[in-house]
C-alpha atoms as a PDB file:
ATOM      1  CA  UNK A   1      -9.463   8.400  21.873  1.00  0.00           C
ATOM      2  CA  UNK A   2      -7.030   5.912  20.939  1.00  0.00           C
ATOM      3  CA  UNK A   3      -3.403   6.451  18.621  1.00  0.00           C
ATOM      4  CA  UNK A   4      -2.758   3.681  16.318  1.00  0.00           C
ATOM      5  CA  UNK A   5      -1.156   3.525  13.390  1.00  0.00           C
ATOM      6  CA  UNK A   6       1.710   5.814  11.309  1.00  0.00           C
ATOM      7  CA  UNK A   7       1.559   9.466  12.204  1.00  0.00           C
ATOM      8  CA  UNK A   8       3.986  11.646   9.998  1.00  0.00           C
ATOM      9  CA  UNK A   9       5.992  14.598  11.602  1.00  0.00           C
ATOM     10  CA  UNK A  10       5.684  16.534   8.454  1.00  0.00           C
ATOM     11  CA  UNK A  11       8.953  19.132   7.523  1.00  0.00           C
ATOM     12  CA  UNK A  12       8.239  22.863   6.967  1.00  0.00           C
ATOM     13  CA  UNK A  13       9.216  23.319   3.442  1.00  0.00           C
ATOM     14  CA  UNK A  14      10.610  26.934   2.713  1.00  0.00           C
ATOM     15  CA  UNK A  15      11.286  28.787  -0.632  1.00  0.00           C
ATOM     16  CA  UNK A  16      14.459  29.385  -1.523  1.00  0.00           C
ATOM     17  CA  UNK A  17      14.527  32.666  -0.188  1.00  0.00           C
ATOM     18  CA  UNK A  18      13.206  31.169   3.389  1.00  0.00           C
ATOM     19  CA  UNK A  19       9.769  31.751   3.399  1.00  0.00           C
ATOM     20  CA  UNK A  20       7.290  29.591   4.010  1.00  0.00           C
ATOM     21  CA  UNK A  21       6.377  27.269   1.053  1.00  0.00           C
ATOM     22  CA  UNK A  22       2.403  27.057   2.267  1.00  0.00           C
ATOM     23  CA  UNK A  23       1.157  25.268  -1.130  1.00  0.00           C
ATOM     24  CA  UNK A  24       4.052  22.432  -0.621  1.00  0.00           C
ATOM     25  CA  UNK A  25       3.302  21.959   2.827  1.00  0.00           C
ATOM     26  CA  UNK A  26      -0.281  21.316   1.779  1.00  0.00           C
ATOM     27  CA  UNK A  27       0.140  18.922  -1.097  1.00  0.00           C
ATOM     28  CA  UNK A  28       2.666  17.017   1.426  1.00  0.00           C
ATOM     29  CA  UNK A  29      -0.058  16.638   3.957  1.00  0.00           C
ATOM     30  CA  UNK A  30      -2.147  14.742   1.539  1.00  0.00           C
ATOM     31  CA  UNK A  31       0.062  13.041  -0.150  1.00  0.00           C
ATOM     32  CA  UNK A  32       1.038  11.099   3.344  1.00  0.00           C
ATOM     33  CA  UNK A  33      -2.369  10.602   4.247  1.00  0.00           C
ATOM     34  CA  UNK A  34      -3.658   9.663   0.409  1.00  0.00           C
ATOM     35  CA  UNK A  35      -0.884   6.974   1.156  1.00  0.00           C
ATOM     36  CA  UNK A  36      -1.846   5.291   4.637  1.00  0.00           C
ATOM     37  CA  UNK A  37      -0.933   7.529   7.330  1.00  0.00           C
ATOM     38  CA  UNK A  38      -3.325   7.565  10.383  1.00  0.00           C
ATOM     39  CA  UNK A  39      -2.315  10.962  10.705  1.00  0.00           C
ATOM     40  CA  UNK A  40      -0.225  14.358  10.785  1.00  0.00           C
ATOM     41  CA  UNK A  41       2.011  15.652  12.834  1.00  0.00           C
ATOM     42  CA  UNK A  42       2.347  19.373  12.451  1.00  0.00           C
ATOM     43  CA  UNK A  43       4.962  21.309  15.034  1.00  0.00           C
ATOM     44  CA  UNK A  44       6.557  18.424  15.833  1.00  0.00           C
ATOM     45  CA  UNK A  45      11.181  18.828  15.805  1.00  0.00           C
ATOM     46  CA  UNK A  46      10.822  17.830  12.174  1.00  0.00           C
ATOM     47  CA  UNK A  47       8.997  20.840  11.847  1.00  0.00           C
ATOM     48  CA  UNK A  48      11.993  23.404  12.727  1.00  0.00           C
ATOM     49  CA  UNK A  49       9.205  24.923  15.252  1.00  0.00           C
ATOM     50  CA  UNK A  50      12.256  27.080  17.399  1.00  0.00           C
ATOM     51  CA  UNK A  51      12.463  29.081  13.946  1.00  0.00           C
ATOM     52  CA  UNK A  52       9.451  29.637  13.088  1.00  0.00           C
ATOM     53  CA  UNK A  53       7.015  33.073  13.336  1.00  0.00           C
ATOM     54  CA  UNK A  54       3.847  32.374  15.549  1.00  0.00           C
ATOM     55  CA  UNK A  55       2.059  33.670  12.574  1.00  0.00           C
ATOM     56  CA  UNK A  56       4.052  30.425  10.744  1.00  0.00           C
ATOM     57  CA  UNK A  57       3.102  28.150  13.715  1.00  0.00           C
ATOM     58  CA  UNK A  58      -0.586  29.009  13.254  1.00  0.00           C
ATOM     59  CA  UNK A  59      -0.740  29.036   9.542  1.00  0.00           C
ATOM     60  CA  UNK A  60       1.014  25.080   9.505  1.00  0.00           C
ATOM     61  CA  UNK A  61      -1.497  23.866  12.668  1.00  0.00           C
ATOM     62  CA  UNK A  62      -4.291  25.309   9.884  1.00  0.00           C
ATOM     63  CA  UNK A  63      -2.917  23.838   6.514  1.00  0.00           C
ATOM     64  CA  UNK A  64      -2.553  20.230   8.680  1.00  0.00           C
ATOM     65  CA  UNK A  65      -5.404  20.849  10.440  1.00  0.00           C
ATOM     66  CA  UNK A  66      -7.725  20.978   7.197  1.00  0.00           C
ATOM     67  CA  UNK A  67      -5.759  18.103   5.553  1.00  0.00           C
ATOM     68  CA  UNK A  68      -6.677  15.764   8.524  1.00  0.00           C
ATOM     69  CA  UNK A  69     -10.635  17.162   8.471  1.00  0.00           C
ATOM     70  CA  UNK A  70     -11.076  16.265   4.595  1.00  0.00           C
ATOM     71  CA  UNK A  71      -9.098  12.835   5.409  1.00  0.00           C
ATOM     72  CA  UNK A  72     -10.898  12.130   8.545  1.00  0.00           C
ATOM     73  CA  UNK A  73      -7.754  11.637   9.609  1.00  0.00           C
ATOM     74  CA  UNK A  74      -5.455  12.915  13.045  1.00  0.00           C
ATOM     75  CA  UNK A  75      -3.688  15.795  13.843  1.00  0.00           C
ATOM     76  CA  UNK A  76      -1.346  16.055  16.830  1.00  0.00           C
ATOM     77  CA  UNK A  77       0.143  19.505  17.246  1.00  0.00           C
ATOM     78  CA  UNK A  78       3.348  19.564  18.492  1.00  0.00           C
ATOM     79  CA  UNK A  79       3.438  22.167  21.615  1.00  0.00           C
ATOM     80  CA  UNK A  80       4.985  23.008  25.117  1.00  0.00           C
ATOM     81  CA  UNK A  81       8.406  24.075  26.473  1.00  0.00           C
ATOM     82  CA  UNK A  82      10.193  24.207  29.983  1.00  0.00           C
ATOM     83  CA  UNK A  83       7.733  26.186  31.359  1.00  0.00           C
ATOM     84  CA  UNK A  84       4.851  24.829  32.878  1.00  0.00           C
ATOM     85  CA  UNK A  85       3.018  27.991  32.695  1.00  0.00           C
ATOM     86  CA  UNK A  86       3.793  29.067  29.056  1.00  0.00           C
ATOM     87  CA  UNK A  87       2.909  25.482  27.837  1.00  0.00           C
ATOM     88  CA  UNK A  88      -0.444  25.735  29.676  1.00  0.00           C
ATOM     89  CA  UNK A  89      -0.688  28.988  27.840  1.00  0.00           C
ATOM     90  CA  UNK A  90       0.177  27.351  24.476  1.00  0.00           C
ATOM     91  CA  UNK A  91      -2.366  24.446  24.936  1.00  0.00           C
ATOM     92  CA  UNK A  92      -5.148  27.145  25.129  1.00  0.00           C
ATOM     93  CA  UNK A  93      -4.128  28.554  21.764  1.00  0.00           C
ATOM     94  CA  UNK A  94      -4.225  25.059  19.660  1.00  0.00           C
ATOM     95  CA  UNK A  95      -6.499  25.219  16.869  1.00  0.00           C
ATOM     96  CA  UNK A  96      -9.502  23.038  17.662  1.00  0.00           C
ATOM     97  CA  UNK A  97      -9.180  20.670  15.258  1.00  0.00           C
ATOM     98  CA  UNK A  98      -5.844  18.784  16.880  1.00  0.00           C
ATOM     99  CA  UNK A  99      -6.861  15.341  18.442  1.00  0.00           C
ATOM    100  CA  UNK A 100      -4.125  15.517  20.616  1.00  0.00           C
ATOM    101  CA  UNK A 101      -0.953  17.780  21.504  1.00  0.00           C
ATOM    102  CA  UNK A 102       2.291  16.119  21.594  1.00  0.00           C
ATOM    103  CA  UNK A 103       4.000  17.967  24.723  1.00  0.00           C
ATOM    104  CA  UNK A 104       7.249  17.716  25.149  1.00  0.00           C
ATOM    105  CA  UNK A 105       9.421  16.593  28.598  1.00  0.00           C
ATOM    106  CA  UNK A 106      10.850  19.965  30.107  1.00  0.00           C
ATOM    107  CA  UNK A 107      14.322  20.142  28.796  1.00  0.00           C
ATOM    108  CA  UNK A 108      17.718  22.018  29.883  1.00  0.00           C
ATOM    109  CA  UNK A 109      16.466  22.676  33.347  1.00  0.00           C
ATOM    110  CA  UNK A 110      16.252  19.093  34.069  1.00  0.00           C
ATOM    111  CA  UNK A 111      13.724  18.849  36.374  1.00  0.00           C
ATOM    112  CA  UNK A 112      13.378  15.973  39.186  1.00  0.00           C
ATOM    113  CA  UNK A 113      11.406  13.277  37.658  1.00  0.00           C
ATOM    114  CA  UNK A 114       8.589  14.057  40.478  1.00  0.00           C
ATOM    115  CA  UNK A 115       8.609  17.451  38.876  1.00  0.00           C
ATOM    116  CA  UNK A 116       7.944  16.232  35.352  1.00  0.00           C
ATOM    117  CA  UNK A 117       5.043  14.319  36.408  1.00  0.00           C
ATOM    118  CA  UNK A 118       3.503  17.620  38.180  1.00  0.00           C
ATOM    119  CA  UNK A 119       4.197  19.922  35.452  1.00  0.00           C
ATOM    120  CA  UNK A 120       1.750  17.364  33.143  1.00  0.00           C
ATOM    121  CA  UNK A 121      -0.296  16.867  35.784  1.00  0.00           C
ATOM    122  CA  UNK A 122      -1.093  20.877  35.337  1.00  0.00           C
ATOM    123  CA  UNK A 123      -0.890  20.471  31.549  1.00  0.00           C
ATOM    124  CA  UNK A 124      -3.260  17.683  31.337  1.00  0.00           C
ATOM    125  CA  UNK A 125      -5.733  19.139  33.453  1.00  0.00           C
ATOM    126  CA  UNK A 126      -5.723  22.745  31.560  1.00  0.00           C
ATOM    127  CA  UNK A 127      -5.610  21.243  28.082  1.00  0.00           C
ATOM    128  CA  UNK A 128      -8.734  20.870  26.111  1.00  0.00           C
ATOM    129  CA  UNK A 129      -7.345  18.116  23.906  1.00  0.00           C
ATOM    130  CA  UNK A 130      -5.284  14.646  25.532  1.00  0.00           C
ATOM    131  CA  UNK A 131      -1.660  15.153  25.538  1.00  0.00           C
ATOM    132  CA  UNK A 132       1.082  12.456  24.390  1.00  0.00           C
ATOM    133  CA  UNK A 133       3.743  12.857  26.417  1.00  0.00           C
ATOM    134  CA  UNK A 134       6.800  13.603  24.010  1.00  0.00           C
ATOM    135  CA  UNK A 135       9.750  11.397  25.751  1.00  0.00           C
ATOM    136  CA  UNK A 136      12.721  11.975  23.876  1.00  0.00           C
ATOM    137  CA  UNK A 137      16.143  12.271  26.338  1.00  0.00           C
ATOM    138  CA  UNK A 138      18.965  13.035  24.179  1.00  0.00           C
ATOM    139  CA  UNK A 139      17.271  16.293  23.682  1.00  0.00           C
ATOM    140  CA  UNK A 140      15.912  16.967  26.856  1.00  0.00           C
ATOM    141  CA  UNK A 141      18.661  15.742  29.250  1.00  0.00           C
ATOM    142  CA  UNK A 142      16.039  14.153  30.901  1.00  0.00           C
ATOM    143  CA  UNK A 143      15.982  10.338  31.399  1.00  0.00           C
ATOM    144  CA  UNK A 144      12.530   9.062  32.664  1.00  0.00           C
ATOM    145  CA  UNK A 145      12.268   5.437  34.838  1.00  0.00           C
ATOM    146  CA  UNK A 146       9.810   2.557  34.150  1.00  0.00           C
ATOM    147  CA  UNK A 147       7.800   3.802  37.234  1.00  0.00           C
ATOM    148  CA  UNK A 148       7.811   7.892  36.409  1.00  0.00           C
ATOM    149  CA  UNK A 149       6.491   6.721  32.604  1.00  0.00           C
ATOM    150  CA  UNK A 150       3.664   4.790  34.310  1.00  0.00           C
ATOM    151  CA  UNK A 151       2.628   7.343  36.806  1.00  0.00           C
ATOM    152  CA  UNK A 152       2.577   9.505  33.733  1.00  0.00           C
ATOM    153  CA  UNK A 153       0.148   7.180  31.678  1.00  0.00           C
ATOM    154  CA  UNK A 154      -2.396   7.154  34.519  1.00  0.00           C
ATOM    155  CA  UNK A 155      -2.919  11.036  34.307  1.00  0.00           C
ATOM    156  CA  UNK A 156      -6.282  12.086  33.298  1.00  0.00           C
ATOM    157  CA  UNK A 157      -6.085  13.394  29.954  1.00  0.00           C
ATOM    158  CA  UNK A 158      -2.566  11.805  29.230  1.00  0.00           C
ATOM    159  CA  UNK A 159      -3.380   9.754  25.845  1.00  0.00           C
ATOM    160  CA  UNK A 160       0.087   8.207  25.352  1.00  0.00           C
ATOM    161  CA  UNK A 161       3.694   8.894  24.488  1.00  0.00           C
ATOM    162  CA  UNK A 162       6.052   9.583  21.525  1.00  0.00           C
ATOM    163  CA  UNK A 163       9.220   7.112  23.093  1.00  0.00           C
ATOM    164  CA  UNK A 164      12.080   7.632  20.936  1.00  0.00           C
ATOM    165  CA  UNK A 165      14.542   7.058  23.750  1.00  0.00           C
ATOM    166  CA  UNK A 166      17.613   5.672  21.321  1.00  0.00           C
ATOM    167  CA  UNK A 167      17.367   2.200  21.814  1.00  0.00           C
ATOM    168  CA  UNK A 168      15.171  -0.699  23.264  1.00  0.00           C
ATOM    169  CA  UNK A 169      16.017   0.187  27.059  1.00  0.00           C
ATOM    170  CA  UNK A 170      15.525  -1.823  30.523  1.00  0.00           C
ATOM    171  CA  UNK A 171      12.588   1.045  31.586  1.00  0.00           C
ATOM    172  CA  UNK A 172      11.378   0.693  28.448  1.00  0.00           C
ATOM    173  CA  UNK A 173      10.481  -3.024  28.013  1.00  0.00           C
ATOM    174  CA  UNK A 174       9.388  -2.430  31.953  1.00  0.00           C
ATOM    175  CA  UNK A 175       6.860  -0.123  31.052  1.00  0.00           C
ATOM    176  CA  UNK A 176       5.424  -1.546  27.989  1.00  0.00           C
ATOM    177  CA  UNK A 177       4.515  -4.507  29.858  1.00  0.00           C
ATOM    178  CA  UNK A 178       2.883  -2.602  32.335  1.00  0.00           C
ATOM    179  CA  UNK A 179       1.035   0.342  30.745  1.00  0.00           C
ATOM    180  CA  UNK A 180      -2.297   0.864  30.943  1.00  0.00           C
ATOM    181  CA  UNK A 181      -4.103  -1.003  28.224  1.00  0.00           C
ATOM    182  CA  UNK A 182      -5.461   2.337  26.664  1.00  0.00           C
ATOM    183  CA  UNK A 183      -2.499   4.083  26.917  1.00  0.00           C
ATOM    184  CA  UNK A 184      -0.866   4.481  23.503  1.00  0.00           C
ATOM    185  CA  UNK A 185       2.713   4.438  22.740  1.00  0.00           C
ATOM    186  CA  UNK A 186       4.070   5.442  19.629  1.00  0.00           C
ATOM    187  CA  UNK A 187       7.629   4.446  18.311  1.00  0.00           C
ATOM    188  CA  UNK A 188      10.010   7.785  18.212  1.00  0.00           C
ATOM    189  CA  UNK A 189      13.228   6.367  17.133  1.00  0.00           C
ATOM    190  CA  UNK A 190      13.086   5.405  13.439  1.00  0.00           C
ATOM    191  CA  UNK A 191      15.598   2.361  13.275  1.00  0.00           C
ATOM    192  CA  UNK A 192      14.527   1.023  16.549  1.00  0.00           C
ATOM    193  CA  UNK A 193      10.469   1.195  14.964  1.00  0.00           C
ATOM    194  CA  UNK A 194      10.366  -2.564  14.295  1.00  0.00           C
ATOM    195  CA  UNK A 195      11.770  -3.668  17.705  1.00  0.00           C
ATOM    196  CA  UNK A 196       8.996  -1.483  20.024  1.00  0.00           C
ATOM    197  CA  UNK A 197       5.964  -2.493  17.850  1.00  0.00           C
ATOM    198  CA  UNK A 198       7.115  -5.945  18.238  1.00  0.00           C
ATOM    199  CA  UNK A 199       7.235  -5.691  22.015  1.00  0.00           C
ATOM    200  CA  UNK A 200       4.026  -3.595  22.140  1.00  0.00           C
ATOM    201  CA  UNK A 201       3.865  -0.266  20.517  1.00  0.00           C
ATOM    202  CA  UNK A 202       0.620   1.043  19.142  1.00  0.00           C
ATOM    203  CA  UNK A 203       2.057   3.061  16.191  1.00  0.00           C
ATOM    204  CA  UNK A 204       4.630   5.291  14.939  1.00  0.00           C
ATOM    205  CA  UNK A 205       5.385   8.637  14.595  1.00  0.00           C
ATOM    206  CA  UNK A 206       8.420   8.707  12.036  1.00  0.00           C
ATOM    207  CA  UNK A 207      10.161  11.484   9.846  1.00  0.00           C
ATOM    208  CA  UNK A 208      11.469   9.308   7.326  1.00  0.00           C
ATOM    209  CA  UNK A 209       7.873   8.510   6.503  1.00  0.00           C
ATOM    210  CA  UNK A 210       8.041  11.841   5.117  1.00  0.00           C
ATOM    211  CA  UNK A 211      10.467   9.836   1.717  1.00  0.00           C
ATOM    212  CA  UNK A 212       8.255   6.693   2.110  1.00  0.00           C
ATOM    213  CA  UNK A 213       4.636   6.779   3.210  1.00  0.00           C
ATOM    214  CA  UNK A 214       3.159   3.530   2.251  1.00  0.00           C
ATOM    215  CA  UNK A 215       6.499   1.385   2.812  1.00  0.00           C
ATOM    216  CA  UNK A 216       6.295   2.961   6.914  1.00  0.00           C
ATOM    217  CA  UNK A 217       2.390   2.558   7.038  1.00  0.00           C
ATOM    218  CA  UNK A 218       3.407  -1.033   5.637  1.00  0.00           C
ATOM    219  CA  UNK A 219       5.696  -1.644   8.387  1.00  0.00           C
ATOM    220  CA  UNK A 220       3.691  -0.627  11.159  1.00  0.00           C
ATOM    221  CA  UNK A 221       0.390  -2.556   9.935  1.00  0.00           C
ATOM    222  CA  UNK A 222       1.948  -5.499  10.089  1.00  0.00           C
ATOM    223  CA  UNK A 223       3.830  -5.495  13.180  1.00  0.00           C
ATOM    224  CA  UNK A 224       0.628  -4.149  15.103  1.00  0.00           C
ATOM    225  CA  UNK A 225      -1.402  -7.169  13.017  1.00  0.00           C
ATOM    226  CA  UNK A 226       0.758 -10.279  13.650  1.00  0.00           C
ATOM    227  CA  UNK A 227       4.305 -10.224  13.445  1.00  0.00           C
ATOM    228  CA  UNK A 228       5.936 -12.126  10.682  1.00  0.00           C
ATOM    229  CA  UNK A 229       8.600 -12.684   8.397  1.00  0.00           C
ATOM    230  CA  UNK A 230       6.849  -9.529   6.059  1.00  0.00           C
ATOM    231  CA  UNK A 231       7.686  -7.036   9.030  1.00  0.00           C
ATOM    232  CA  UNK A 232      10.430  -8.445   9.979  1.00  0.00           C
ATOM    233  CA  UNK A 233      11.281  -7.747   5.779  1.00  0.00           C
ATOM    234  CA  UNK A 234       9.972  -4.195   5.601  1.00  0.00           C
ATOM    235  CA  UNK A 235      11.988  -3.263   8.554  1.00  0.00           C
ATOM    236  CA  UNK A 236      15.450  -4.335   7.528  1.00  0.00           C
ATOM    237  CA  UNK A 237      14.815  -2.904   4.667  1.00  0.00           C
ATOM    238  CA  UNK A 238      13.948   0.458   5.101  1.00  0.00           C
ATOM    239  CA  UNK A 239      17.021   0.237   7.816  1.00  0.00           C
ATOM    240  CA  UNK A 240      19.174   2.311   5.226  1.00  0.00           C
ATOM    241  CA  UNK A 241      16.750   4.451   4.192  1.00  0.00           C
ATOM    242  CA  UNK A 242      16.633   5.563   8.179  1.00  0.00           C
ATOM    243  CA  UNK A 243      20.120   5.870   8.285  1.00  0.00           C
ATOM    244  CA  UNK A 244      20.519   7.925   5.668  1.00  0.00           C
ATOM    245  CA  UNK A 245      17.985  10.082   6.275  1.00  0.00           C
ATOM    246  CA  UNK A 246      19.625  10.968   9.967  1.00  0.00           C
ATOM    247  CA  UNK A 247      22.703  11.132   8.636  1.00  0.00           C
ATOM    248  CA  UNK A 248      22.475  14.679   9.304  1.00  0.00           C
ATOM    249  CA  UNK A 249      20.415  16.848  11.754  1.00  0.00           C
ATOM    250  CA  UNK A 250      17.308  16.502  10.961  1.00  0.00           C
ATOM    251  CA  UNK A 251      15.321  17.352   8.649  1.00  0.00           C
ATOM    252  CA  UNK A 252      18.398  18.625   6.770  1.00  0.00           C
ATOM    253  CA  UNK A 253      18.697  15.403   4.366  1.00  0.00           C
ATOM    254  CA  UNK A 254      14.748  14.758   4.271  1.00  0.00           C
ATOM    255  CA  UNK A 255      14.560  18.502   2.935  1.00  0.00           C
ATOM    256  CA  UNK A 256      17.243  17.648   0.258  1.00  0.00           C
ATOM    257  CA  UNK A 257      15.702  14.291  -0.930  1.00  0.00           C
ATOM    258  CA  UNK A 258      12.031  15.851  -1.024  1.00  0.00           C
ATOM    259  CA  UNK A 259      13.401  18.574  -2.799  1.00  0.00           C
ATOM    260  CA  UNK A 260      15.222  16.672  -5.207  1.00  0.00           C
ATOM    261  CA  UNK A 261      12.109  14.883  -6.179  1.00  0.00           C
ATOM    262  CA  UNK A 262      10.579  17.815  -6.731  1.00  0.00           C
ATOM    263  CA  UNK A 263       8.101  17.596  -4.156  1.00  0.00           C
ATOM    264  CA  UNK A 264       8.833  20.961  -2.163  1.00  0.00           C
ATOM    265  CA  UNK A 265      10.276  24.244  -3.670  1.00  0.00           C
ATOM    266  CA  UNK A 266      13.744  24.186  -1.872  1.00  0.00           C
ATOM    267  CA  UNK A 267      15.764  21.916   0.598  1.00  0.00           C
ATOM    268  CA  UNK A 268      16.565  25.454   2.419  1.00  0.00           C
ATOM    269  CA  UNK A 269      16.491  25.179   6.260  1.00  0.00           C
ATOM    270  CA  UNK A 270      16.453  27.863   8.945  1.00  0.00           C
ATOM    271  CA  UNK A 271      19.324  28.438  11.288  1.00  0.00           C
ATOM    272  CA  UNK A 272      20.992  26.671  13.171  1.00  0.00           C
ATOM    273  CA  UNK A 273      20.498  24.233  10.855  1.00  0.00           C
ATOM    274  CA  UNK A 274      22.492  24.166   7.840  1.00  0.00           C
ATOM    275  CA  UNK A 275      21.762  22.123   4.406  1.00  0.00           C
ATOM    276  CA  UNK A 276      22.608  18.693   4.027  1.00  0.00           C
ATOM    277  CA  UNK A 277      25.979  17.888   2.645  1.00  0.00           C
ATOM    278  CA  UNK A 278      26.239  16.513  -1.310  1.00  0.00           C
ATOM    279  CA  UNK A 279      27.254  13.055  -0.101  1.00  0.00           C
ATOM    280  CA  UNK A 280      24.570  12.893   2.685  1.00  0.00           C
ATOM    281  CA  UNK A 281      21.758  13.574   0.458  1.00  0.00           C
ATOM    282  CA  UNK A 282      23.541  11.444  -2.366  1.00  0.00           C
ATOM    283  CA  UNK A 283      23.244   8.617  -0.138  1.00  0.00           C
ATOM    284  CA  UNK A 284      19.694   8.900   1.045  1.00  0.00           C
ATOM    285  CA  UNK A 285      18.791   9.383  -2.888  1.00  0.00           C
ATOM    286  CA  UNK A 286      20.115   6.196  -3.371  1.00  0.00           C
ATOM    287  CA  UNK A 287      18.872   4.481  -0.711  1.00  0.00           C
ATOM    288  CA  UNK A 288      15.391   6.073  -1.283  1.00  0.00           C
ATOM    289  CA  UNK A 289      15.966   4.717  -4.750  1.00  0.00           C
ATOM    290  CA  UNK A 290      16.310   1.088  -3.882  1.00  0.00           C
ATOM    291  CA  UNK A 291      12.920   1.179  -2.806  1.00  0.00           C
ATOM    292  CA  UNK A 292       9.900   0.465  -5.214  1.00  0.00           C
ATOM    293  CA  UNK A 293       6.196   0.754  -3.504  1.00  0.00           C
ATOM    294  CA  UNK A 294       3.560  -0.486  -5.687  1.00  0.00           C
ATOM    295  CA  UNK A 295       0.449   2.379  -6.077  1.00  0.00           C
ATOM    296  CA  UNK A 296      -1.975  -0.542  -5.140  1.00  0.00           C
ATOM    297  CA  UNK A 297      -3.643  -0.461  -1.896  1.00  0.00           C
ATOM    298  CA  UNK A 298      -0.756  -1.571   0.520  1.00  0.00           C
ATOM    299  CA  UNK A 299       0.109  -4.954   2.108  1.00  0.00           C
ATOM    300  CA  UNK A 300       2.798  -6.137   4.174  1.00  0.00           C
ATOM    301  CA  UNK A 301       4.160  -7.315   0.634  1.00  0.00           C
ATOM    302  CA  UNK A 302       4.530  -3.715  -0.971  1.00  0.00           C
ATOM    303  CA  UNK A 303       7.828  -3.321  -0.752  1.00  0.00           C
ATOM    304  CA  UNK A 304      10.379  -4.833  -2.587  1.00  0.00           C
END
């Protein structure tokens, strides 16, 4: 099964009173698909999944899940901890209809990079979907080397990787030249999205697609068709929009702009996380604003 294309790490929108919002979360999930995502991704850190009830977790994987079926879209399930056995246990549980489960690196304990390739070794061969290997070190304290990512990608049952490693790195321009050919990698990190489709990449998986579907599905078409001045375009562009959406932890300021266009019930987020500031979400309303998408079928010229 191959992972091209925009994914969207869709938010968990709550009621103002913290509950969650299930008919918002729903209407999300096809809006981003009626407007050229590949696919969903439910549970993923956008997602708040640390505060959420299991009875939440399974109720999201559902809504997404039946989004994706009447789409014939993707769903990857975001799933996995530190421990290798209670992941393993988690993977059992995933509702049947994921694709793939996005799994992330062990984090805190910091395990030897031998050890990270064991403990998805077990995953991979336990889990009845393929697992992308969620590679993100600034939360995981976990760096990974050009030659631990590859021994990763030849794994049975390892699909790919979500790489948002915070910048266009020495492993990483080592390993996309290397990777297995059906190995997908999918760009983490959303101002660096441009620069690893244009050395590789396969897709995206992006929160700010959350503001701006079409613009993001734009961007990634045409960097994974032929890179040209139109990507090149799309991606400076939507620069700000990135910024400003990460201004704050995330999804803080994605909460407040979707909210403010009315398109969930509340920006309320669970602690630790606290609302966006005024000026934060001021700024990514404005920079959300400077964007027009036309509601024809998208080219690499949609944005403007």
């Amino acid at each position: 099964m191959s992972f091209t294309g925009l994914f969207v790490p869709l938010v968990t929108p709550f009621t103002a009173d913290g509950e969650l919002a299930a008919e918002a979360l729903e209407a999300l999930a096809h809006a981003v698909l009626d407007d050229g995502a590949a696919g969903i991704v439910a549970l993923g850190t956008t997602a708040e999944p640390a505060t959420l009830t299991a009875a939440e977790r399974r109720r999201i994987a559902e809504i997404c899940a039946g989004a994706c079926e009447q789409h014939g879209a993707q769903l990857i399930v975001g799933t996995g901890s530190n421990s290798t056995a209670g992941s393993i246990e988690a993977l059992t549980e995933l509702d049947p209809r994921a694709a793939a489960a996005l799994t992330v690196v062990p984090y805190y304990t910091r395990p030897s990079e031998d050890g990270v390739v064991e403990h998805f070794r077990r995953l991979a061969a336990a889990s009845p979907v393929p697992l992308i290997v969620y590679n993100v070190p600034c939360r995981t304290g976990r760096s990974l080397g050009a030659d631990t990512l590859g021994r990763l990608a030849r794994i049975p049952n390892v699909a790919g990787f979500k790489h948002p490693v915070g910048g266009i790195d020495e492993a990483t321009m080592d390993f996309l030249s290397t990777r297995p050919a059906d190995c997908a990698v999918l760009a983490g990190d959303d101002l660096y999205t441009a620069p690893l489709l244009a050395l590789g990449a396969t897709g995206a998986i992006l929160a700010s697609a959350t503001v701006a579907t079409r613009a993001y599905a734009d961007l990634v078409a045409s960097w994974c068709g032929s890179p040209d001045d139109d990507a090149r375009r799309l991606h400076h562009a939507l620069l700000p929009l990135s910024r400003a959406l990460f201004a704050e932890p995330n999804p803080a300021v994605i909460k407040a702009v979707l909210a403010a266009h009315g398109r969930i019930p509340s920006p309320h987020v669970r602690l630790p996380l606290l609302p966006a500031g005024s000026a934060a979400t001021a700024a990514a309303l404005d920079a959300a604003g400077s964007i027009r998408i036309r509601e024809a079928p998208a080219d690499a010229g949609s944005l403007v």
